[in-house]
C-alpha atoms as a PDB file:
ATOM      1  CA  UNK A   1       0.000   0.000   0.000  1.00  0.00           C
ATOM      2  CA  UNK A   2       2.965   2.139   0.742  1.00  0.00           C
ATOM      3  CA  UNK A   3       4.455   2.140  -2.478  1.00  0.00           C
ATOM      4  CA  UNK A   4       1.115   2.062  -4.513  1.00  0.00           C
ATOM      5  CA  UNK A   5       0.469   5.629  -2.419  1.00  0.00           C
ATOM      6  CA  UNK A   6       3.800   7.183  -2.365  1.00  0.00           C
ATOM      7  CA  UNK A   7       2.900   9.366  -5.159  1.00  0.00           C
ATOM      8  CA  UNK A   8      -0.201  10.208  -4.248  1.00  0.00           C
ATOM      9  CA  UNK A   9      -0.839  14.026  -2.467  1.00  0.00           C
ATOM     10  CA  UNK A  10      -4.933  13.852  -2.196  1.00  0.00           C
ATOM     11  CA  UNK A  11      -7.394  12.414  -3.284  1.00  0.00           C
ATOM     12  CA  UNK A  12     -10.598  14.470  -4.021  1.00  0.00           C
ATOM     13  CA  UNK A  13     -13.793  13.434  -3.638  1.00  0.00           C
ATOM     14  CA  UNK A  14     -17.410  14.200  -4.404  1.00  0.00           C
ATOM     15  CA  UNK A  15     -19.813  13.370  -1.668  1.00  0.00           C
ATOM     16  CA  UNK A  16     -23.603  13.828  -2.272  1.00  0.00           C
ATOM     17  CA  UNK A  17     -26.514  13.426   0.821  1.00  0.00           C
ATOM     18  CA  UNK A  18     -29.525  12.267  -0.808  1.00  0.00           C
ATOM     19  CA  UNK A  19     -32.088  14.889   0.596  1.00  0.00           C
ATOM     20  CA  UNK A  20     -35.388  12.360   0.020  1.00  0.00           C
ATOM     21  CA  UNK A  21     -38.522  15.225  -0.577  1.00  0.00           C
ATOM     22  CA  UNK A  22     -36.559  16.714  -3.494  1.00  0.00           C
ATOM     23  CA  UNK A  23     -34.992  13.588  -4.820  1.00  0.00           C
ATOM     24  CA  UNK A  24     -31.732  15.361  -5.367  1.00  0.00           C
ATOM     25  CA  UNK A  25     -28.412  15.199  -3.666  1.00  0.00           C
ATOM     26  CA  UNK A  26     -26.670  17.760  -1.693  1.00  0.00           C
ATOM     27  CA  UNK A  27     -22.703  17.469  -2.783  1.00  0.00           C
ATOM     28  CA  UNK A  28     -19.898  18.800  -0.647  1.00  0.00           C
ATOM     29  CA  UNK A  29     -16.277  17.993  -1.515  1.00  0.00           C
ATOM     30  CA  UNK A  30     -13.793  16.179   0.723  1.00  0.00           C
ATOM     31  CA  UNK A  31     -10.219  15.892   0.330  1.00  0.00           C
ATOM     32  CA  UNK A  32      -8.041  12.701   1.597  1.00  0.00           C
ATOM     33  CA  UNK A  33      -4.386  14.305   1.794  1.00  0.00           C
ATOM     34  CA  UNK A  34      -1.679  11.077   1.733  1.00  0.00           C
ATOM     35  CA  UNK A  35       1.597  11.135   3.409  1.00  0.00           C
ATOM     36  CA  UNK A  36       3.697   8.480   3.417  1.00  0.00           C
ATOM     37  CA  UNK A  37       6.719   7.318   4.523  1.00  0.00           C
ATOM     38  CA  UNK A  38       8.693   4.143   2.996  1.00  0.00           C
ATOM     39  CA  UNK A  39      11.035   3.982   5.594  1.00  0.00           C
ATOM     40  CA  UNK A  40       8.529   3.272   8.257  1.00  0.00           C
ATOM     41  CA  UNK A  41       6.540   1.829   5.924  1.00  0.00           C
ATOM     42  CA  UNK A  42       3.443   3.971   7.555  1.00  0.00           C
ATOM     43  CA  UNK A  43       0.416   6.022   5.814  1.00  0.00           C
ATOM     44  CA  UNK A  44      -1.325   8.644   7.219  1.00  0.00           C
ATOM     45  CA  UNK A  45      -4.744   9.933   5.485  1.00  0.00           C
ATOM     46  CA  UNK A  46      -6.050  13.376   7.065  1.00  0.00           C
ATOM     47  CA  UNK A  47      -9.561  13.696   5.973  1.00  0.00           C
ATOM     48  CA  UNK A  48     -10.719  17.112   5.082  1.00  0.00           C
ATOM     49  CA  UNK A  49     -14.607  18.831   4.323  1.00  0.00           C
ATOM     50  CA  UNK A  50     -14.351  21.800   1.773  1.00  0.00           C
ATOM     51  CA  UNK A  51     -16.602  24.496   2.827  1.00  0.00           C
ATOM     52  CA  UNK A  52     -17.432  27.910   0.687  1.00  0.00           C
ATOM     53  CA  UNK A  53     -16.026  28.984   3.987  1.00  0.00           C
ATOM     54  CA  UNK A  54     -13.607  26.585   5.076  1.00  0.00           C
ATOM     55  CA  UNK A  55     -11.578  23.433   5.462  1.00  0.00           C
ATOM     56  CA  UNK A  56     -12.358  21.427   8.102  1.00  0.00           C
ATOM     57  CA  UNK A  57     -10.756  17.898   9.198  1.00  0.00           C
ATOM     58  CA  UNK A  58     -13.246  15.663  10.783  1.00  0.00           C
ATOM     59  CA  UNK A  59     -10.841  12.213  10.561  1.00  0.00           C
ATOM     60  CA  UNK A  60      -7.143  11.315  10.536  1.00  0.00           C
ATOM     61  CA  UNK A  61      -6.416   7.278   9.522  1.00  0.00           C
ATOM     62  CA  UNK A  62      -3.200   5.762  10.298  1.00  0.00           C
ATOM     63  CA  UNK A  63      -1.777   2.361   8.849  1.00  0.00           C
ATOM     64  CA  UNK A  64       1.917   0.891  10.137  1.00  0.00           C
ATOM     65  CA  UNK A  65       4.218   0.345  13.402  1.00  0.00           C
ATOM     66  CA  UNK A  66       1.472  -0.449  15.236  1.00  0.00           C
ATOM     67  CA  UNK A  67      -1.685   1.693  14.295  1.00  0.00           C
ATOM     68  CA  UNK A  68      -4.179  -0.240  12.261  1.00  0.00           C
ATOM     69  CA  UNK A  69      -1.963  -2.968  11.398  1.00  0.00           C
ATOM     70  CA  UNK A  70      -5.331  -5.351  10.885  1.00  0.00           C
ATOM     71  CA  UNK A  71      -7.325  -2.732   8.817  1.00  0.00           C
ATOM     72  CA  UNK A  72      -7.210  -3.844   5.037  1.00  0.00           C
ATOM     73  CA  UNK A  73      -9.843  -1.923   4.648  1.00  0.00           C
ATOM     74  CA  UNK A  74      -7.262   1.662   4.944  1.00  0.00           C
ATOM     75  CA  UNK A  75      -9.091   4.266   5.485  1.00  0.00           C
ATOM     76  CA  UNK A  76     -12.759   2.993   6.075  1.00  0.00           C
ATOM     77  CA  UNK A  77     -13.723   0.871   9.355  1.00  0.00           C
ATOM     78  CA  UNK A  78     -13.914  -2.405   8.833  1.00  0.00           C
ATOM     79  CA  UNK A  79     -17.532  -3.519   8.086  1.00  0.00           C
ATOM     80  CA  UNK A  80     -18.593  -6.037   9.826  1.00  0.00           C
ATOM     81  CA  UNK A  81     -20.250  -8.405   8.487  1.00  0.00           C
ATOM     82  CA  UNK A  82     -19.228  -8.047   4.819  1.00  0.00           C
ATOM     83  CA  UNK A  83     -19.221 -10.365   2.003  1.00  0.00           C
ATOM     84  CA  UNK A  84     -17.078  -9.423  -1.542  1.00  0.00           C
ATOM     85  CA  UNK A  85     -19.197  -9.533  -4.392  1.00  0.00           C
ATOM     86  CA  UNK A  86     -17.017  -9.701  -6.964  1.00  0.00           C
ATOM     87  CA  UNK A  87     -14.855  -7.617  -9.397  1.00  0.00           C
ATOM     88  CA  UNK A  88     -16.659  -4.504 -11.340  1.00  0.00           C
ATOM     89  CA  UNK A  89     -15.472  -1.955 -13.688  1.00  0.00           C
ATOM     90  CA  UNK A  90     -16.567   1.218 -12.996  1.00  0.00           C
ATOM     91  CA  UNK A  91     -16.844   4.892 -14.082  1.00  0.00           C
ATOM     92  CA  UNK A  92     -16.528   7.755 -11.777  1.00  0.00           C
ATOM     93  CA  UNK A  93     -15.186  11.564 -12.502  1.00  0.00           C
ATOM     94  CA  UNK A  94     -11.389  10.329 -11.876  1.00  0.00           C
ATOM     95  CA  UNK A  95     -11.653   7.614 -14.274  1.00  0.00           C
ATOM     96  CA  UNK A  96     -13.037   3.805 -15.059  1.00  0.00           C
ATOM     97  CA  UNK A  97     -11.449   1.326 -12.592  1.00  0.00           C
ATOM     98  CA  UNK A  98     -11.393  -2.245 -12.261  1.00  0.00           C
ATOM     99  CA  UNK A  99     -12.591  -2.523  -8.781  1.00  0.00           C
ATOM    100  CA  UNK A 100     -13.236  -5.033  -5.730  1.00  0.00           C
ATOM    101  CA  UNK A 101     -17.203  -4.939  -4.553  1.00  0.00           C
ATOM    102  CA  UNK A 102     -17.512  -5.168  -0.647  1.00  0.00           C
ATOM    103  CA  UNK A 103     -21.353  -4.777   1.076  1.00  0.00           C
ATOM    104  CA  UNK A 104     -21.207  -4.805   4.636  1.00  0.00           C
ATOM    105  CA  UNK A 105     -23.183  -3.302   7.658  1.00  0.00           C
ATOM    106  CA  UNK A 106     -21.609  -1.230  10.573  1.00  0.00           C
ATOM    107  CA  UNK A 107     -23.764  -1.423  13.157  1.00  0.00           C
ATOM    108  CA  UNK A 108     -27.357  -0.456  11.721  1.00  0.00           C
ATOM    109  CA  UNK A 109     -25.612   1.387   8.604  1.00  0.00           C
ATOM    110  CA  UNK A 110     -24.894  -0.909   5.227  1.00  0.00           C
ATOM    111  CA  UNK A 111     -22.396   0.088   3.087  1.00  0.00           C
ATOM    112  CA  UNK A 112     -20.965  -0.761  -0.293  1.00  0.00           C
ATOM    113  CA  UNK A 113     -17.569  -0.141  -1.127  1.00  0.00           C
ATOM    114  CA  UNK A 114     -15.492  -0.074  -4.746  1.00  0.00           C
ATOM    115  CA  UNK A 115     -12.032  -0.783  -3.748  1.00  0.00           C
ATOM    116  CA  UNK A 116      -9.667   0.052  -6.445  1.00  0.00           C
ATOM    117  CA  UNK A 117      -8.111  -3.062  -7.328  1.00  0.00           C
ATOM    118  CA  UNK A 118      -4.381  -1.847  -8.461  1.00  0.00           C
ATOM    119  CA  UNK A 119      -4.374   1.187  -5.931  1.00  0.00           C
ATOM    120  CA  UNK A 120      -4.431  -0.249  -2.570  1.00  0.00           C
ATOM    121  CA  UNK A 121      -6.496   1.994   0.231  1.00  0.00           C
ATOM    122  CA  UNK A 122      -8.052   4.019  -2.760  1.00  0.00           C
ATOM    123  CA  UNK A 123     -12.240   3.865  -3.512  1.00  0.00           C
ATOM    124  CA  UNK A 124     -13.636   4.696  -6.043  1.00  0.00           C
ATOM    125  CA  UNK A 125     -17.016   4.828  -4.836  1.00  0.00           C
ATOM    126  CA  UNK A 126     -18.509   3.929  -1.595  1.00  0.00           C
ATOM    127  CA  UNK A 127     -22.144   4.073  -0.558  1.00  0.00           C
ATOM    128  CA  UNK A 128     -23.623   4.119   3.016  1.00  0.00           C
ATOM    129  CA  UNK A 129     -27.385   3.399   3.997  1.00  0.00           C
ATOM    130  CA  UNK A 130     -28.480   3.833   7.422  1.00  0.00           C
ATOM    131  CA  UNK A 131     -30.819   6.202   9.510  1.00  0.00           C
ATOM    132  CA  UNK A 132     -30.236   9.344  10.777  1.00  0.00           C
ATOM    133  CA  UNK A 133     -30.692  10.342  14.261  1.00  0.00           C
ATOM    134  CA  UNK A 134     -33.730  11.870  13.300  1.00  0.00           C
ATOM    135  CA  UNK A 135     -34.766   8.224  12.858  1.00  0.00           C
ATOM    136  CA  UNK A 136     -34.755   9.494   8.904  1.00  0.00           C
ATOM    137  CA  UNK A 137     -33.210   7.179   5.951  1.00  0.00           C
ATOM    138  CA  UNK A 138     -29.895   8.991   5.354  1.00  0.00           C
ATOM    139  CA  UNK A 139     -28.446   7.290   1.859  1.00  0.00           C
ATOM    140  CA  UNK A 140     -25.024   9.049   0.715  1.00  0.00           C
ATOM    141  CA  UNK A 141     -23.354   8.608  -1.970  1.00  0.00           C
ATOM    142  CA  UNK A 142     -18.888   9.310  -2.676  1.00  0.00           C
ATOM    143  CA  UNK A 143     -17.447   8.836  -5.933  1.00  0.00           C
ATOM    144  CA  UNK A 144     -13.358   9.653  -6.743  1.00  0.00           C
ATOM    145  CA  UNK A 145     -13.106  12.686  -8.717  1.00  0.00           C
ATOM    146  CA  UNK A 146      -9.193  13.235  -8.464  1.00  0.00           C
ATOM    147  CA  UNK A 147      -5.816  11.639  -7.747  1.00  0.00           C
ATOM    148  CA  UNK A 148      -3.229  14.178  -7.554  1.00  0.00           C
END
C-alpha cells in the first residue's frame, strides 16, 4: 500500500446526501491528503470537508508500526459483516477502474464499497445506507473525482 500511495498528495472526492422530498443530492467535496513514509513503511490519510467557507478535518487514519496494522480496509472501518461480491469496472469523474465490490453493515448502517483493485487503500465509490438520528433514511453517496 505504501508504495502504490507514495505518489499520491490527495485524493478528491465528491460526496452527495440524498435529501429524500426533493430527490436530489446535496454534494460537498472532501479531500483525503496522503503522506507516506517508505522507511517506516506507515500512511497517514487526514480527511478534510471543503466548505465555501472553510476546510475542516473531521478524521485522521493511520496504517503501520502499530496503528491499524489489521485494517485492510485503509481508510474505512472495517464492516462487519461483509461479504465481496465480486470484481466490477466502474466509471466515476477520476476515471473507469477495475474494482473489488464489498457490502457490509456497521452497526445499523450498510455500506458498499469499490475498492480500487491496483491502488491499494483508494475507492472509487462507496455508498452508506443507514438512519439518521432523526430516525430518517440517510443514503449518501462518494465517488473519486481526483488523484493528484
Amino acid at each position: 500500500m505504501v508504495e502504490s500511495l507514495q505518489h499520491v498528495n490527495y485524493l478528491k472526492f465528491r460526496s452527495g446526501l440524498l435529501l429524500e422530498e426533493q430527490q436530489t443530492f446535496k454534494s460537498t467535496s472532501m479531500l483525503e491528503k496522503i503522506e507516506t513514509n517508505l522507511e517506516e513503511q506507515s500512511v497517514i490519510s487526514l480527511n478534510l470537508i471543503v466548505s465555501q467557507d472553510d476546510t475542516t478535518q473531521y478524521a485522521e487514519n493511520n496504517k503501520g508500526g502499530m496503528m491499524e496494522s489489521g485494517n485492510a480496509f485503509f481508510s474505512k472501518n472495517e464492516p462487519w459483516p461483509y461479504k465481496i461480491e465480486g470484481v466490477e469496472t466502474i466509471t466515476v469523474p477520476a476515471g473507469t477502474f477495475e474494482c473489488k465490490v464489498i457490502v457490509g453493515f456497521e452497526d445499523e448502517t450498510k455500506l458498499k464499497y469499490w475498492m480500487i483493485n491496483d491502488k491499494p487503500g483508494v475507492y472509487a465509490k462507496f455508498i452508506t445506507e443507514g438512519v439518521s438520528v432523526f430516525d430518517e433514511l440517510e443514503y449518501r453517496m462518494v465517488e473519486l473525482e481526483e488523484i493528484k
